[in-house]
Protein backbone atom coordinates (compact mmCIF):
# COMPACT_ATOMS: atom_id res chain seq x y z
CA UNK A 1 -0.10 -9.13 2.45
CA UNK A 2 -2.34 -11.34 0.65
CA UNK A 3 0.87 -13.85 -0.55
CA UNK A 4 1.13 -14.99 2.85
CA UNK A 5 -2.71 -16.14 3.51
CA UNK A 6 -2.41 -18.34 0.20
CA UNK A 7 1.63 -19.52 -0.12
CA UNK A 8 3.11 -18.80 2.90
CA UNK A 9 6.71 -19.07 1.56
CA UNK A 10 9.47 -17.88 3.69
CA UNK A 11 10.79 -15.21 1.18
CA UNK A 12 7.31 -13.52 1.50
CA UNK A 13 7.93 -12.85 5.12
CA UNK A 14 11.36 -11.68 4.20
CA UNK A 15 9.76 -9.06 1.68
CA UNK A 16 6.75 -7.74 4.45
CA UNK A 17 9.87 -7.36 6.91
CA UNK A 18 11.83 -5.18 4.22
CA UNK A 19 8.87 -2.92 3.48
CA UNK A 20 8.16 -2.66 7.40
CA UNK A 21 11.94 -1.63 8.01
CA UNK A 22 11.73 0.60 5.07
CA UNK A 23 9.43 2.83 6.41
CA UNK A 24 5.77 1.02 5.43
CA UNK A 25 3.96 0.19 8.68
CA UNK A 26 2.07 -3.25 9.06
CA UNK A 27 -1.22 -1.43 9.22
CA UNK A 28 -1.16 0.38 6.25
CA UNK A 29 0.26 -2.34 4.32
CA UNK A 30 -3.15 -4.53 5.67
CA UNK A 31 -5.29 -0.72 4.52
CA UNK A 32 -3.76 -1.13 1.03
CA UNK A 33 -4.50 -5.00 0.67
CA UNK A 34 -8.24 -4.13 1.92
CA UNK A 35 -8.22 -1.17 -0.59
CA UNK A 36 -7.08 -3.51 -3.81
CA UNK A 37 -9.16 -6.61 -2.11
CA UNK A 38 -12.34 -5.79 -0.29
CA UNK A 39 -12.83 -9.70 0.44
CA UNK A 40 -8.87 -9.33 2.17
CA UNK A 41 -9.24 -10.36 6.18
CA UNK A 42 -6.14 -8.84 7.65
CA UNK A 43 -6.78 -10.63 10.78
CA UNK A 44 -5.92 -13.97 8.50
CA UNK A 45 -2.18 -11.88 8.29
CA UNK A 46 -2.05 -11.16 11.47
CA UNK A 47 -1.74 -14.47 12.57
CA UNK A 48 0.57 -15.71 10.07
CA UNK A 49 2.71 -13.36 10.79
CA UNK A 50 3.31 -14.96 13.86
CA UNK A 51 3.39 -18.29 13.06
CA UNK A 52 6.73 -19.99 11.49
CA UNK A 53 5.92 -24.01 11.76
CA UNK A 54 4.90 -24.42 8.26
CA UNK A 55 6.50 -25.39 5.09
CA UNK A 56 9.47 -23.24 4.67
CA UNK A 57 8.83 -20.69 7.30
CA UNK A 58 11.76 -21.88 9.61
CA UNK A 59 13.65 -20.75 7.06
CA UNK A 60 12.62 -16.90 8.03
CA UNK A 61 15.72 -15.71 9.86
CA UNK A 62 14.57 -15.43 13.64
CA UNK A 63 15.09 -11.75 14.66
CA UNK A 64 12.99 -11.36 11.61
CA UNK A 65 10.36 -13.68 13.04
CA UNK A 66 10.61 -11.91 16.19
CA UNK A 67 9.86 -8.17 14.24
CA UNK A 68 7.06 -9.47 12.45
CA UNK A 69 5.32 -10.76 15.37
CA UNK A 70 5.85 -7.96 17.78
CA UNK A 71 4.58 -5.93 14.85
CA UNK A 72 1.90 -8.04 14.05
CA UNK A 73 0.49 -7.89 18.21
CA UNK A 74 0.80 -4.34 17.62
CA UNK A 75 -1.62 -3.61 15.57
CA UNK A 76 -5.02 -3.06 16.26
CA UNK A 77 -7.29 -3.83 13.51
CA UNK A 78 -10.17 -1.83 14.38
CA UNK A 79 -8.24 1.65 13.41
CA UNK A 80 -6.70 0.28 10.42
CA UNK A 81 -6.37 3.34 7.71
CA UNK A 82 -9.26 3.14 4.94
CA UNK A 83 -7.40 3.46 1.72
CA UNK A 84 -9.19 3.63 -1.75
CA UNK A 85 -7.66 2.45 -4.52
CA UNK A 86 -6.00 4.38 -7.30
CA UNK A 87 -6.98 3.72 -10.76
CA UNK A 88 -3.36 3.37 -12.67
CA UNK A 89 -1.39 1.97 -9.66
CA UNK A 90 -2.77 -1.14 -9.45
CA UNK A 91 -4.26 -3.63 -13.12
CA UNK A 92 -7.26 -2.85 -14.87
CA UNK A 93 -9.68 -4.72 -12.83
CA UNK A 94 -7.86 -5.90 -9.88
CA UNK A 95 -10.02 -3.42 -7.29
CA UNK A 96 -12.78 -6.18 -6.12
């Protein structure tokens, strides 16, 4: 969730929309970056998930577009799950 707040590259979107279809909701994808990266803001996500008129973001096929942003509105980020991180799943270190 992170990827898309620094590159923004269309394949990124493509890869959040596989994980959401595959059974990983939005919100506990933006619990998990927040676990791994207490600095994350998920609202920063939130809105790039739905916005496409940067760089290669066209390129994000548009019934994908349209999922991520309808799932993006529908989450509300003050009941987003608390995760904690799990030492072993994620580098030595990475937990900030």
């Amino acid at each position: 969730m992170r990827v898309i707040q620094m590159r923004g590259s269309w394949k990124d979107y493509v890869d959040i929309h596989a994980l959401m279809t595959n059974g990983i909701d939005l919100a506990t994808a933006l619990g998990a970056a927040k676990a791994i990266d207490r600095t994350f803001d998920p609202a920063t996500s939130i809105r790039a998930l739905q916005f496409y008129g940067d760089g290669t973001l066209g390129r994000v096929p548009a019934a994908m577009q349209r999922d991520l942003t309808r799932w993006a509105q529908e989450v509300d980020l003050t009941r987003l799950p608390s995760l904690q991180p799990r030492r072993g799943l994620s580098p030595e270190g990475l937990e900030r």
